[in-house]
C-alpha atoms as a PDB file:
ATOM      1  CA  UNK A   1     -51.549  14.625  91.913  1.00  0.00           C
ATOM      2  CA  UNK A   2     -50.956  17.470  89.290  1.00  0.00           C
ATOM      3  CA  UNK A   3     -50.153  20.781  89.929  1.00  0.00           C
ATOM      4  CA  UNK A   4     -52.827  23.347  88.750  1.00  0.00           C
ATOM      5  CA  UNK A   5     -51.978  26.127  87.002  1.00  0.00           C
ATOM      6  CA  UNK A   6     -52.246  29.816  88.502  1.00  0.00           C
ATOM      7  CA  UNK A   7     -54.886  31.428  88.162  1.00  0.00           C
ATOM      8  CA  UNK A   8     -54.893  34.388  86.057  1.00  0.00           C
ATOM      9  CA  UNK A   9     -54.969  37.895  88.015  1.00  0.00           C
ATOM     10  CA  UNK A  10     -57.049  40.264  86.636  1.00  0.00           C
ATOM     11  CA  UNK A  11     -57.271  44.363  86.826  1.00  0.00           C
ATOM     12  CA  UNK A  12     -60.791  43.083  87.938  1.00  0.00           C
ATOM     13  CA  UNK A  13     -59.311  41.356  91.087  1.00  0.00           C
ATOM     14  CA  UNK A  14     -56.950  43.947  91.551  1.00  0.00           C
ATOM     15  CA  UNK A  15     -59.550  46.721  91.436  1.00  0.00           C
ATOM     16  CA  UNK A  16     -62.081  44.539  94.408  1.00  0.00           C
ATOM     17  CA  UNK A  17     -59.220  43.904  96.744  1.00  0.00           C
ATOM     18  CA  UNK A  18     -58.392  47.969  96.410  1.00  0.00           C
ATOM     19  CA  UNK A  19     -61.888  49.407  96.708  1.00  0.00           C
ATOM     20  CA  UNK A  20     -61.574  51.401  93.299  1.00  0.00           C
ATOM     21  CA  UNK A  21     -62.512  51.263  89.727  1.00  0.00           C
ATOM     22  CA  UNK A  22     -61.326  48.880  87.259  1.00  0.00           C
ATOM     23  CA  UNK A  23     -60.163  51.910  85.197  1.00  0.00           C
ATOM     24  CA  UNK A  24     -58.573  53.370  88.405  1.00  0.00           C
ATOM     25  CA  UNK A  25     -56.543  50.013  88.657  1.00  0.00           C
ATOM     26  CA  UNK A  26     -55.508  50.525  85.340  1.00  0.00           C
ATOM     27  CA  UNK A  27     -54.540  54.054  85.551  1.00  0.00           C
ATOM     28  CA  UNK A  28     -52.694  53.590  88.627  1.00  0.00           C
ATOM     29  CA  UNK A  29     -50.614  50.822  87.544  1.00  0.00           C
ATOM     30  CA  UNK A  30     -49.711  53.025  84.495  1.00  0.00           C
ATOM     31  CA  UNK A  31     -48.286  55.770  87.060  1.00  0.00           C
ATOM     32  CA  UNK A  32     -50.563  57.927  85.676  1.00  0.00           C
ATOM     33  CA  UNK A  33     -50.680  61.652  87.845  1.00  0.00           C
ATOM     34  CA  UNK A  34     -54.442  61.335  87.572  1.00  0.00           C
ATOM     35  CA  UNK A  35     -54.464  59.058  90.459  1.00  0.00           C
ATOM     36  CA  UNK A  36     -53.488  60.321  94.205  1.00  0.00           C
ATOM     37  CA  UNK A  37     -49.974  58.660  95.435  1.00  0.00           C
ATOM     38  CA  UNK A  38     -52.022  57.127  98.457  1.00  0.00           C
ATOM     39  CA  UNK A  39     -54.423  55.423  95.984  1.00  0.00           C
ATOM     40  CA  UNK A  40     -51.735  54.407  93.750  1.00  0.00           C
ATOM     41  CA  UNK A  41     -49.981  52.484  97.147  1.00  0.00           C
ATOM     42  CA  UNK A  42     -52.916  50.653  98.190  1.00  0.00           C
ATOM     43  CA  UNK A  43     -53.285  49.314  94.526  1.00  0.00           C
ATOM     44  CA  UNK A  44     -49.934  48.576  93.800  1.00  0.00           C
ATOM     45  CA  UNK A  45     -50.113  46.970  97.189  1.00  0.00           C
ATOM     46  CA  UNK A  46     -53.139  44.935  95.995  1.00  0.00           C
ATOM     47  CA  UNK A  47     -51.496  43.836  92.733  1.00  0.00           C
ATOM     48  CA  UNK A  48     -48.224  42.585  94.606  1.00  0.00           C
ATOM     49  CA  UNK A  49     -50.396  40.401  97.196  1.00  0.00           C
ATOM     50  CA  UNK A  50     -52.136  38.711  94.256  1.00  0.00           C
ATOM     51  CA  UNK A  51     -48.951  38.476  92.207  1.00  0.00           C
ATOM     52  CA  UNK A  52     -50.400  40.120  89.187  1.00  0.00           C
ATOM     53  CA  UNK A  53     -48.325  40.017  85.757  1.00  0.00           C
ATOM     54  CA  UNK A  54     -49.505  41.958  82.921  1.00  0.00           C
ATOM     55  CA  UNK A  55     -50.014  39.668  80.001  1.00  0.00           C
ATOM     56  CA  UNK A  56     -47.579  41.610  77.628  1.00  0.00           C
ATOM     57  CA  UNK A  57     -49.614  39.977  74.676  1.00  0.00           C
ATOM     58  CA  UNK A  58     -52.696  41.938  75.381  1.00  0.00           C
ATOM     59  CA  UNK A  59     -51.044  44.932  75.883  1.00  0.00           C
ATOM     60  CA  UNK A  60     -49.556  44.722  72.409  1.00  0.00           C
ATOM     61  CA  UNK A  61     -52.865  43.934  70.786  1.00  0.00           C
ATOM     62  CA  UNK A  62     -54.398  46.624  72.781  1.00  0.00           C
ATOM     63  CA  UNK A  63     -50.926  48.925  70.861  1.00  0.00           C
ATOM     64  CA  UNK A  64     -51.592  46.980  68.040  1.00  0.00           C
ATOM     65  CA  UNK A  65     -47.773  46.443  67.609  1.00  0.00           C
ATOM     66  CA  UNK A  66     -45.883  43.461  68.689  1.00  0.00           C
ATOM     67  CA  UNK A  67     -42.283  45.131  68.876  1.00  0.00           C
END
């Protein structure tokens, strides 16, 4: 038997398991003061239980620099 490859986490997932917005994910993980310390917790609390990792290649075509 093989082992399968992780599954990719996605601010998607992240936002469901919260209870917020996929832009409130985003915001929050981006320690932005927009979003209440409380919220921030419970999403950053979300994102650890799924083991997200950004994908650091989207994020620099989303820049549109690779650095």
């Amino acid at each position: 038997m093989t082992a399968m490859a992780p599954l990719s986490v996605t601010l998607r997932d992240i936002a469901r398991r919260a209870g917020v917005s996929v832009n409130t994910a985003s915001l929050a993980l981006r320690d932005s003061p927009r979003i209440s310390a409380v919220v921030r917790r419970r999403i950053r609390r979300a994102a650890e239980h799924l083991q997200y990792v950004p994908n650091s290649a989207a994020r620099h075509l989303v820049r549109q620099r690779s650095g």
